[in-house]
Protein backbone atom coordinates (compact mmCIF):
# COMPACT_ATOMS: atom_id res chain seq x y z
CA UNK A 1 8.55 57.44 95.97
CA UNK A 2 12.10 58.40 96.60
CA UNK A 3 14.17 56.98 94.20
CA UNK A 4 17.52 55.34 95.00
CA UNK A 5 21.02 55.31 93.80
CA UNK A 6 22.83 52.25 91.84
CA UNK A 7 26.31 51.66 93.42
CA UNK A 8 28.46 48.56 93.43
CA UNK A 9 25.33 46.29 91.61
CA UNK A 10 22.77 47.15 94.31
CA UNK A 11 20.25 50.17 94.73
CA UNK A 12 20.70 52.04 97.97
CA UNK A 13 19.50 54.89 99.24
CA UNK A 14 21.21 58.33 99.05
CA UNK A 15 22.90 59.41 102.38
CA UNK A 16 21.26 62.99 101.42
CA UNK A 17 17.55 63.65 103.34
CA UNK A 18 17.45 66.34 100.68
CA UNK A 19 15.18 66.00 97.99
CA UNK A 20 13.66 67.59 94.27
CA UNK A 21 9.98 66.71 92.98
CA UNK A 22 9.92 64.45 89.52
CA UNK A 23 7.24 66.41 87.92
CA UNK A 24 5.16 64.98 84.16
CA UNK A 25 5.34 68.65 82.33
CA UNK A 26 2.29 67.84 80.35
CA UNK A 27 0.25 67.16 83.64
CA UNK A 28 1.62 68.59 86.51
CA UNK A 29 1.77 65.32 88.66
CA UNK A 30 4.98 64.51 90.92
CA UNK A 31 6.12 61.37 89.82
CA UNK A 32 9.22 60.42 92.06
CA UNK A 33 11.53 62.44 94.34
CA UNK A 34 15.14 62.72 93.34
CA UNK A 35 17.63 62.31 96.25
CA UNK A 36 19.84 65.46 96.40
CA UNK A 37 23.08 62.99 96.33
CA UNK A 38 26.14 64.89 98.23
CA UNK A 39 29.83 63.85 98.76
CA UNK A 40 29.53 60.73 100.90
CA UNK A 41 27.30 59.13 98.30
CA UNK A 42 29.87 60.20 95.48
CA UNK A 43 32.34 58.45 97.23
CA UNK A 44 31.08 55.26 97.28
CA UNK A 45 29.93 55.18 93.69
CA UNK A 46 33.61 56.12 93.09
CA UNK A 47 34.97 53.33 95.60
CA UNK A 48 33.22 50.87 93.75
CA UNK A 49 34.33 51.52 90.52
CA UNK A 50 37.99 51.87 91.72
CA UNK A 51 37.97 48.13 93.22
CA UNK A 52 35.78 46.79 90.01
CA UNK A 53 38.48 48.42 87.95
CA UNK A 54 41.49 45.90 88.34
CA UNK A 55 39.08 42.51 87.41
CA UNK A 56 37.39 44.84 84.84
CA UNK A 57 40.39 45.97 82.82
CA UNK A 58 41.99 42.31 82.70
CA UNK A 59 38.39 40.94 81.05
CA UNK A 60 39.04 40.64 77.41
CA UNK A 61 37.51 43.04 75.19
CA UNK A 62 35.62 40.28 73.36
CA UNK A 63 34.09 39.06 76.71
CA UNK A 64 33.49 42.77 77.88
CA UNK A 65 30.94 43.36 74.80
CA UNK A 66 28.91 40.27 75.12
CA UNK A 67 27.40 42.28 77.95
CA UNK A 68 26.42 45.04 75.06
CA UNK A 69 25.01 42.35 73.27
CA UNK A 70 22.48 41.67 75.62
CA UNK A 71 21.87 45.01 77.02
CA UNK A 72 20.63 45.95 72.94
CA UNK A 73 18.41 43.08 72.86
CA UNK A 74 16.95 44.13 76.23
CA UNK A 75 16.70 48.12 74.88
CA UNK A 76 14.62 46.41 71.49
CA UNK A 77 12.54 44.07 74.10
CA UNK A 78 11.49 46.98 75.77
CA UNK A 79 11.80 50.32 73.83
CA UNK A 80 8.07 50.93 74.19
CA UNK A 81 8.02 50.71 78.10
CA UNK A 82 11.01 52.88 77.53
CA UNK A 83 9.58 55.97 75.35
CA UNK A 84 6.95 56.40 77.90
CA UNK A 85 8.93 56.80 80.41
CA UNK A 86 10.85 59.16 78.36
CA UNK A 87 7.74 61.02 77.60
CA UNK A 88 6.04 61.10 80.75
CA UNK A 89 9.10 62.98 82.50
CA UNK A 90 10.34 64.91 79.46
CA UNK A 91 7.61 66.21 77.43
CA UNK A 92 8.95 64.86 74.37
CA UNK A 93 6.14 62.84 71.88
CA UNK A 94 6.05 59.37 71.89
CA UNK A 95 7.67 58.91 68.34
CA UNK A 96 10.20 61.29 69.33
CA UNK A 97 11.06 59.15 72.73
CA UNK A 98 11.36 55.95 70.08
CA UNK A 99 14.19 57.85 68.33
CA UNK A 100 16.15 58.71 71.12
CA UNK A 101 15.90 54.95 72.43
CA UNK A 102 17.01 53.67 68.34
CA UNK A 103 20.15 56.25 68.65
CA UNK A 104 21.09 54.76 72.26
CA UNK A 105 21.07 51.28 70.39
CA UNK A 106 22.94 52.79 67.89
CA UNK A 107 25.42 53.34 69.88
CA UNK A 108 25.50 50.17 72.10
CA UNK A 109 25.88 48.67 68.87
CA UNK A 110 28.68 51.11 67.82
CA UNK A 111 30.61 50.39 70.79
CA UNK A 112 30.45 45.91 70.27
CA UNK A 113 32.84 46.84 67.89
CA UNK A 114 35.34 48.06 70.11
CA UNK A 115 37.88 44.61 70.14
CA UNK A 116 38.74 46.29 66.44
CA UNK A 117 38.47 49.87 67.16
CA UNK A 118 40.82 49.92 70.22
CA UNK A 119 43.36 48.12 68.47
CA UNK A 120 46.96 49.70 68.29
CA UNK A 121 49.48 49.17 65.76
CA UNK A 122 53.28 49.05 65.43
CA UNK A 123 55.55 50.75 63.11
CA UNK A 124 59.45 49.11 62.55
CA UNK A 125 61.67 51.62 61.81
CA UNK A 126 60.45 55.12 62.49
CA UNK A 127 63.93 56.31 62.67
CA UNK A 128 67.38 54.42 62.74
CA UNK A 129 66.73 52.10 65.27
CA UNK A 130 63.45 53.05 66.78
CA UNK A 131 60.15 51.27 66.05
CA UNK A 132 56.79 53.17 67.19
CA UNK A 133 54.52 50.75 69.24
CA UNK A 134 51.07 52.57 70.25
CA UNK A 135 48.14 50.53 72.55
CA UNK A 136 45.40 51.75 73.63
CA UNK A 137 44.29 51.38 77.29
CA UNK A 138 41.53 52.26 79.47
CA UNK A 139 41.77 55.24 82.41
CA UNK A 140 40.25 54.23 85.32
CA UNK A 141 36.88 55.36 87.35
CA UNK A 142 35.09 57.78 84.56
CA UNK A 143 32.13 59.98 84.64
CA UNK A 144 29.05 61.30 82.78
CA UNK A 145 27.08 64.32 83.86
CA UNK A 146 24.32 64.53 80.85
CA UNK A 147 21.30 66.60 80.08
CA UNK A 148 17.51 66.50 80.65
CA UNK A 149 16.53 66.79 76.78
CA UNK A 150 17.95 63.21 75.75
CA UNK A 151 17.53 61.38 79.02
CA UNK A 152 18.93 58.21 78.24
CA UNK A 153 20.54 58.87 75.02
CA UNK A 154 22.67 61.25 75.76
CA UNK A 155 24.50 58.75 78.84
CA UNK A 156 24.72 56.14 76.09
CA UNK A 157 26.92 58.56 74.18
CA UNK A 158 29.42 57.13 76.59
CA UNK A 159 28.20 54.67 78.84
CA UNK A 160 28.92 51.68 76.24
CA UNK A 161 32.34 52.88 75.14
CA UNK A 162 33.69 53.74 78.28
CA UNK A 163 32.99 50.30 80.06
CA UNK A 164 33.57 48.31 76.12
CA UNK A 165 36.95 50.07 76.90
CA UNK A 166 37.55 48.42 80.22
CA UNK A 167 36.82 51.70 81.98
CA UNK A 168 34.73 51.36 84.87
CA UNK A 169 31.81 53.98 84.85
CA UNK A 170 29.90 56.77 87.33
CA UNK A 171 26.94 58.58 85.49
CA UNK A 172 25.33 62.00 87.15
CA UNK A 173 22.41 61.95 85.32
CA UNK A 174 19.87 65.16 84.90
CA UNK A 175 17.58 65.28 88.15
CA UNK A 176 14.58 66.48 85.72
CA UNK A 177 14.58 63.11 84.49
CA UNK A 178 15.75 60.39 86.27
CA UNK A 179 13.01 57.61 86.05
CA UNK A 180 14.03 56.45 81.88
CA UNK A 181 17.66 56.24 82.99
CA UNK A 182 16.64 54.17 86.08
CA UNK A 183 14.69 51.96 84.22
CA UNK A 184 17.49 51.66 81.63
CA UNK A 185 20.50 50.47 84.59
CA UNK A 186 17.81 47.88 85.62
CA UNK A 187 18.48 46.51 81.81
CA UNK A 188 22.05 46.74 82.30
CA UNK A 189 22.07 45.19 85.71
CA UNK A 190 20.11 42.18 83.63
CA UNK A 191 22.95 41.95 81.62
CA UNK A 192 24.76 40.38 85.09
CA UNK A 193 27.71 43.07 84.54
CA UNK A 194 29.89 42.92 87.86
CA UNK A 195 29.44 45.11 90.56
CA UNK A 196 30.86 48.18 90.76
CA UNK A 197 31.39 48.73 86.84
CA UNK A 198 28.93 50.91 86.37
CA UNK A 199 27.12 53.20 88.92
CA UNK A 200 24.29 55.85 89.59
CA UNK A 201 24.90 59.10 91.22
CA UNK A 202 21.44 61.09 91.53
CA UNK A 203 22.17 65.08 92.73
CA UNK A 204 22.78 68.84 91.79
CA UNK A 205 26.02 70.57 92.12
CA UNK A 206 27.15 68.82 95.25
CA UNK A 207 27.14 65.90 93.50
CA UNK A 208 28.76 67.27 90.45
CA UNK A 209 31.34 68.53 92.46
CA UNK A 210 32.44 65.24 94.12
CA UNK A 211 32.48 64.15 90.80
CA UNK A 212 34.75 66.75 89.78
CA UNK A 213 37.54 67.03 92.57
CA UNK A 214 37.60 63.11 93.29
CA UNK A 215 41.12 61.71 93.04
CA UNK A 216 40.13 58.63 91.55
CA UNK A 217 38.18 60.06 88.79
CA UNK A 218 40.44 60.20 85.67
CA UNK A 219 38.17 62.05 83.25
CA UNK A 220 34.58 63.38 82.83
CA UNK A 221 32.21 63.77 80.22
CA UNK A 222 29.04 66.94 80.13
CA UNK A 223 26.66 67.48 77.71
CA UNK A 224 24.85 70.86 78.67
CA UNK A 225 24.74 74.62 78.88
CA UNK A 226 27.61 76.62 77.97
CA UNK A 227 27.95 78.22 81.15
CA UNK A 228 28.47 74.90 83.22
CA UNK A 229 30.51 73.07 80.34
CA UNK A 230 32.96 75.80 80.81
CA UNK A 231 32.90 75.75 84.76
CA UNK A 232 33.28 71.49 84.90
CA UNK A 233 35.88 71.66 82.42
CA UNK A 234 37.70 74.31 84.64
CA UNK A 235 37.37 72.44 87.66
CA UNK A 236 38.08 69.29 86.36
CA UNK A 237 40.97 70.08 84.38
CA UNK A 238 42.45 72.07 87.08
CA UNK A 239 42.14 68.70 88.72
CA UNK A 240 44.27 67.02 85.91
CA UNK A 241 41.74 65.03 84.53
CA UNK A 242 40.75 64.33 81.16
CA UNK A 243 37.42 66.44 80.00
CA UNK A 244 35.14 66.38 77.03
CA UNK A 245 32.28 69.13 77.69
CA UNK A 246 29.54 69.76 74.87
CA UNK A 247 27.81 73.21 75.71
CA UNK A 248 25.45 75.22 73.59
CA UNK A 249 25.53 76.22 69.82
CA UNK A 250 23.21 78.40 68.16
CA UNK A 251 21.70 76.70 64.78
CA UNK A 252 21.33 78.92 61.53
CA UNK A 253 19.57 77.82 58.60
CA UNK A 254 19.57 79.97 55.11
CA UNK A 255 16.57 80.23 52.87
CA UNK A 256 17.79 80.86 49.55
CA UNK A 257 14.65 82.82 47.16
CA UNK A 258 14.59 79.62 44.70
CA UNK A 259 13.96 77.32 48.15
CA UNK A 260 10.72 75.13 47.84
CA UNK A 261 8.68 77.07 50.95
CA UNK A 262 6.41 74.51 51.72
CA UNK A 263 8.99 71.97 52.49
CA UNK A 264 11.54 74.35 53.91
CA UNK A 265 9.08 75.91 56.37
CA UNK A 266 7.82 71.99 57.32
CA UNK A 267 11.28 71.24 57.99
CA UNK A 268 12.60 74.43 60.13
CA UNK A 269 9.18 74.28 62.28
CA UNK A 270 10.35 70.47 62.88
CA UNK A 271 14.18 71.12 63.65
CA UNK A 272 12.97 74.34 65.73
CA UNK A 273 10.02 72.75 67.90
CA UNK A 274 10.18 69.33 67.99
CA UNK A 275 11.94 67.70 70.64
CA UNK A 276 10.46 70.63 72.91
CA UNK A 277 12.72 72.56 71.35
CA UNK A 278 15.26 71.11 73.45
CA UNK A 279 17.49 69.34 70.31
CA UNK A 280 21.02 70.19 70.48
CA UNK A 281 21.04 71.09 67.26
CA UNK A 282 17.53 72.56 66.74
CA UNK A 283 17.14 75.66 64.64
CA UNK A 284 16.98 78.58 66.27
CA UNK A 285 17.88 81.10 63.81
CA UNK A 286 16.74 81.68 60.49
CA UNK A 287 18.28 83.87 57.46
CA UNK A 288 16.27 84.63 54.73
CA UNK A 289 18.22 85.83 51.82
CA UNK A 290 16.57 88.77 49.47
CA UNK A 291 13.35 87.75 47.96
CA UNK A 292 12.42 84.50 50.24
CA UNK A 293 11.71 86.67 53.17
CA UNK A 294 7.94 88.12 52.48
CA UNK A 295 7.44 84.61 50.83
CA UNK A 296 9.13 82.28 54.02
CA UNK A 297 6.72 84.29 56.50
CA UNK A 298 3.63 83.95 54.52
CA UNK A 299 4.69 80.15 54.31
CA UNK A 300 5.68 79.37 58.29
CA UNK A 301 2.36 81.68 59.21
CA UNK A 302 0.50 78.84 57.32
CA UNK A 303 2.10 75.78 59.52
């Protein structure tokens, strides 16, 4: 199955004959094959949110977030079919899957709120005969380019602000895992959002690239390795766009001598492994301060 790309409220094929194997890690098994999108197929995504843009920005915050309103209920109706999508392309448990899928609504949620957190404010009298008037106002065309460890939470990190906003939105999603996300833009196209506002760009570098030197693409969000957060915000701020880019941290935790072992080794196995391994904020080093040491390894040899 090759799977297609979601530009201007339709699914169309990428312009790309290129194309990367969907593969279940626990099993082996090809489950799709990911278009290798390129620079034409960028384009359009981007030409569709550009003429969506106008109609989109005019709609009034509190009519922009009914659409949120539905997409959560359609997340809740079908979380289940959700996680095993999750799992089945990422690896990740089924519980674990659930939890990703509760912090996406979380943050659909988050962003219904938005008629009150956009608000400005005015300020009389600053200085003799100046008042201070700030509003906030949405961008333009904006972009995701997110991770294979969260598959669909991660995009929702910014899919609901940025279109709760009245921005109009192009996500590059992971090509490791592109059959959750999928599903999840066939929920938002069942919210009946128009055409155009939001948009699904499937592809590598070339795609990234388009992404990153496109006029019409005011700013661009990554969540990733260090090494690429630090070459898109290069390239895209050399561009003069607006970037947010999340790389890589490395996750200490101290274990005091008085620590309770049992517990603390039960929770660093969990933060370390768990997820794959693949949280952004799992453990990956561990101190062990004086007299925990001989005790700590005795105690994580056990789990």
């Amino acid at each position: 199955m090759r799977l297609a790309n979601y530009i201007n409220g339709r699914w169309v094929p990428a312009t790309a004959s290129d194309a990367l194997p969907v593969i279940n890690p626990a099993t082996a098994e090809v489950l799709a094959e990911v278009p290798l999108s390129g620079e034409a197929d960028v384009a359009r995504a981007v030409e569709a949110a550009a003429a969506a843009f106008p109609e989109w920005r005019r709609t009034p915050a509190e009519e922009r977030i009914q659409y949120l309103f539905k997409l959560k209920n359609l997340f809740e109706a079908h979380l289940d079919e959700l996680a095993r999508l999750i799992t089945m392309e990422n690896g990740k448990t089924l519980a674990e899957s659930r939890g990703e899928l509760r912090r996406a609504i979380e943050n659909i949620e988050v962003a219904c709120g938005i008629p009150t957190l956009m608000q400005g404010y005015n300020l009389e009298d600053v200085a003799r005969g100046i008042d201070e008037h700030m509003i906030r106002q949405p961008l333009g065309v904006v972009a995701a380019i997110t991770p294979f460890n969260f598959p669909v939470m991660v995009p929702f990190w910014f899919l609901p602000y940025a279109i709760a906003c009245g921005n109009t939105f192009i996500l590059k999603p992971s090509e490791k895992v592109p059959l959750s996300i999928m599903r999840a833009f066939e929920l938002v196209e069942q919210t009946g959002l128009p055409p155009g506002v939001v948009n699904l760009v499937h592809g590598t570098k070339a795609a990234v690239d388009a992404l990153l030197d496109h006029p019409d693409v005011r700013a661009v969000s990554f969540v990733g390795s260090t090494p690429v957060a630090k070459y898109i915000y290069a390239r895209a701020a050399a561009q003069g766009k607006r970037v947010q880019c999340q790389g890589g941290a490395k996750n200490h935790v101290v274990v005091m001598p008085d620590a309770d072992m049992e517990a603390a080794t039960r929770i660093i196995s969990e933060s370390a492994f768990g997820c794959a391994g693949q949280r952004c904020l799992a453990v990956s080093v561990a101190v062990t301060v004086g007299e925990a040491h001989r005790a700590f390894r005795e105690a994580i040899a056990d789990i």
